[in-house]
Protein backbone atom coordinates (compact mmCIF):
# COMPACT_ATOMS: atom_id res chain seq x y z
CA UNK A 1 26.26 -81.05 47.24
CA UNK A 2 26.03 -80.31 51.37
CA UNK A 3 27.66 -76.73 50.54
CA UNK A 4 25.64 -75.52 47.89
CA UNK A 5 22.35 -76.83 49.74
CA UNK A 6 23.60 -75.12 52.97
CA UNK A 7 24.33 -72.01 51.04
CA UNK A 8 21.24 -71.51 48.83
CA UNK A 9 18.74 -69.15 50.42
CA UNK A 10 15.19 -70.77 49.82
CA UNK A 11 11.25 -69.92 51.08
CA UNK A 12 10.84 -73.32 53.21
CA UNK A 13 14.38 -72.43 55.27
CA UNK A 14 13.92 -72.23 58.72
CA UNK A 15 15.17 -69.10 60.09
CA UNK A 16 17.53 -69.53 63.15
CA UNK A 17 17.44 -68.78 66.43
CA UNK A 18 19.08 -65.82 67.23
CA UNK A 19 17.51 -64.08 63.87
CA UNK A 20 13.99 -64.94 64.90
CA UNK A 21 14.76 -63.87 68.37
CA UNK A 22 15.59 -60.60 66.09
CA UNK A 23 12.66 -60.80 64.41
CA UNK A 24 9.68 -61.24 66.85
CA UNK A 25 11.27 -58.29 68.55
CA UNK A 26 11.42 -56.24 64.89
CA UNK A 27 6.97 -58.05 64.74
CA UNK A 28 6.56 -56.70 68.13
CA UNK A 29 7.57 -52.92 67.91
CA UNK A 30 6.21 -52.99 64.23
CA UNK A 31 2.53 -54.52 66.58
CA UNK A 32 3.22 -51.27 68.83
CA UNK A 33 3.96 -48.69 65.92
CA UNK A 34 0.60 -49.87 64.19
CA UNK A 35 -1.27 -49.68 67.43
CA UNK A 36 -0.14 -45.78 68.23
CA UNK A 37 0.02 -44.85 64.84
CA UNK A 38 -3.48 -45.93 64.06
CA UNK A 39 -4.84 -44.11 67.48
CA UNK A 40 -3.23 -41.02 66.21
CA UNK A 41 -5.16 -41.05 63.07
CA UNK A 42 -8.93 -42.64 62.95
CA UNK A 43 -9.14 -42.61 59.59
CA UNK A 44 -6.31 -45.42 59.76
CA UNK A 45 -6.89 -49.23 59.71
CA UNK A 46 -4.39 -51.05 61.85
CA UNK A 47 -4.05 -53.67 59.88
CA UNK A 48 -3.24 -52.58 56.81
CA UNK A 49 -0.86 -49.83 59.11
CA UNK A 50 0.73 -53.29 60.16
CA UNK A 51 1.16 -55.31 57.33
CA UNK A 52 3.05 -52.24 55.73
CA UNK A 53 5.52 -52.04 58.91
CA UNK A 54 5.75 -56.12 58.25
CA UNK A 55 6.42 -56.05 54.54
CA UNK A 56 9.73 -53.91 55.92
CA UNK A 57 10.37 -56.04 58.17
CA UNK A 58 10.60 -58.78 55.90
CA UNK A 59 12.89 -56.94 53.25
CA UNK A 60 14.89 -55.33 55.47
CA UNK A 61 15.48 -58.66 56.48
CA UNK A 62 15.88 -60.76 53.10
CA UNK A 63 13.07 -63.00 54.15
CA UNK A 64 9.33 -63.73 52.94
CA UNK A 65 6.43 -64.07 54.72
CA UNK A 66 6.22 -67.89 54.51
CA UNK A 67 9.76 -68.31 55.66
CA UNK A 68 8.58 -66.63 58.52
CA UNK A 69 5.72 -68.45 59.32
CA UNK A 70 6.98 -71.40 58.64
CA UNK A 71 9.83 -70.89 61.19
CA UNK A 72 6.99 -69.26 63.61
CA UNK A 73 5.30 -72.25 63.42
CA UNK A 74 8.25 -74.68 64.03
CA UNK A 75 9.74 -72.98 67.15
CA UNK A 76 5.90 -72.67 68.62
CA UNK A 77 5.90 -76.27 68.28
CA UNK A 78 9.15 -76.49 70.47
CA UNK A 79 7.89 -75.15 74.09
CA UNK A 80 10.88 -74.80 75.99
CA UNK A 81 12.72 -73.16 72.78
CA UNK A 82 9.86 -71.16 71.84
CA UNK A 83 9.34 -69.68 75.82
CA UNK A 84 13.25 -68.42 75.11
CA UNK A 85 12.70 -67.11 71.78
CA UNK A 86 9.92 -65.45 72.84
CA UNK A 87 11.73 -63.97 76.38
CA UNK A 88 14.77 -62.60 74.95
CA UNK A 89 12.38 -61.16 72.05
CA UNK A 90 9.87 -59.82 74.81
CA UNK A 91 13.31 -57.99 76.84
CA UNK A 92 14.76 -57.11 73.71
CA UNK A 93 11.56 -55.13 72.86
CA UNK A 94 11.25 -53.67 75.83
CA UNK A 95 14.70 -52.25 76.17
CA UNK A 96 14.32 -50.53 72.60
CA UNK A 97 10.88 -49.08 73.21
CA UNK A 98 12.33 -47.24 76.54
CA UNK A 99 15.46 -46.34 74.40
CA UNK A 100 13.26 -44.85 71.67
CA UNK A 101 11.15 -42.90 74.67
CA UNK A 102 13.90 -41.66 75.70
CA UNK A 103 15.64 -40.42 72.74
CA UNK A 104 12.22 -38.73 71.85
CA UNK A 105 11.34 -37.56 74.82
CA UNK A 106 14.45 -35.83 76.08
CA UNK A 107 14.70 -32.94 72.93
């Protein structure tokens, strides 16, 4: 009963750690995509720029939206686990931004 509740993929799951650590950083560049996209191109909403980079986030990643939030909402609750989710997430970002720069910028 344990292994097929264990194994069966469903909405109210929590997501864990290391995958949301994945996944703020995947929320965060998708944030900074929106934001430069959108400033290249005035006739753009950002929103709407930003919930299509999430909705591939979200398949790419075999999850939904309310799995997501839900686990969002649980490690927020959890201070001290949510400051090192959202650390390692921040540095993770960071390092692929100036890897992206650099790829781009270097041609």
């Amino acid at each position: 009963m344990c292994f097929y509740a264990c194994s069966n993929k469903k909405d109210g799951e929590l997501i864990g750690k290391n995958k949301m650590m994945d996944l703020i950083t995947e929320v965060s560049l998708a944030d900074a995509y929106a934001e430069t996209y959108v400033l290249k191109d005035s006739s753009l909403k950002k929103d709407s720029v930003l919930q299509q980079e999430l909705n591939a986030v979200y398949k790419i990643n075999k999850i939904t939206p309310e799995q997501f939030a839900l686990s969002y909402k649980y490690y927020s609750s959890n201070p001290m686990l949510f400051k090192e989710i959202i650390d390692s997430a921040h540095a993770r970002a960071y390092r692929k931004k100036d890897r992206i720069y650099l790829s781009t910028s270097v041609k």
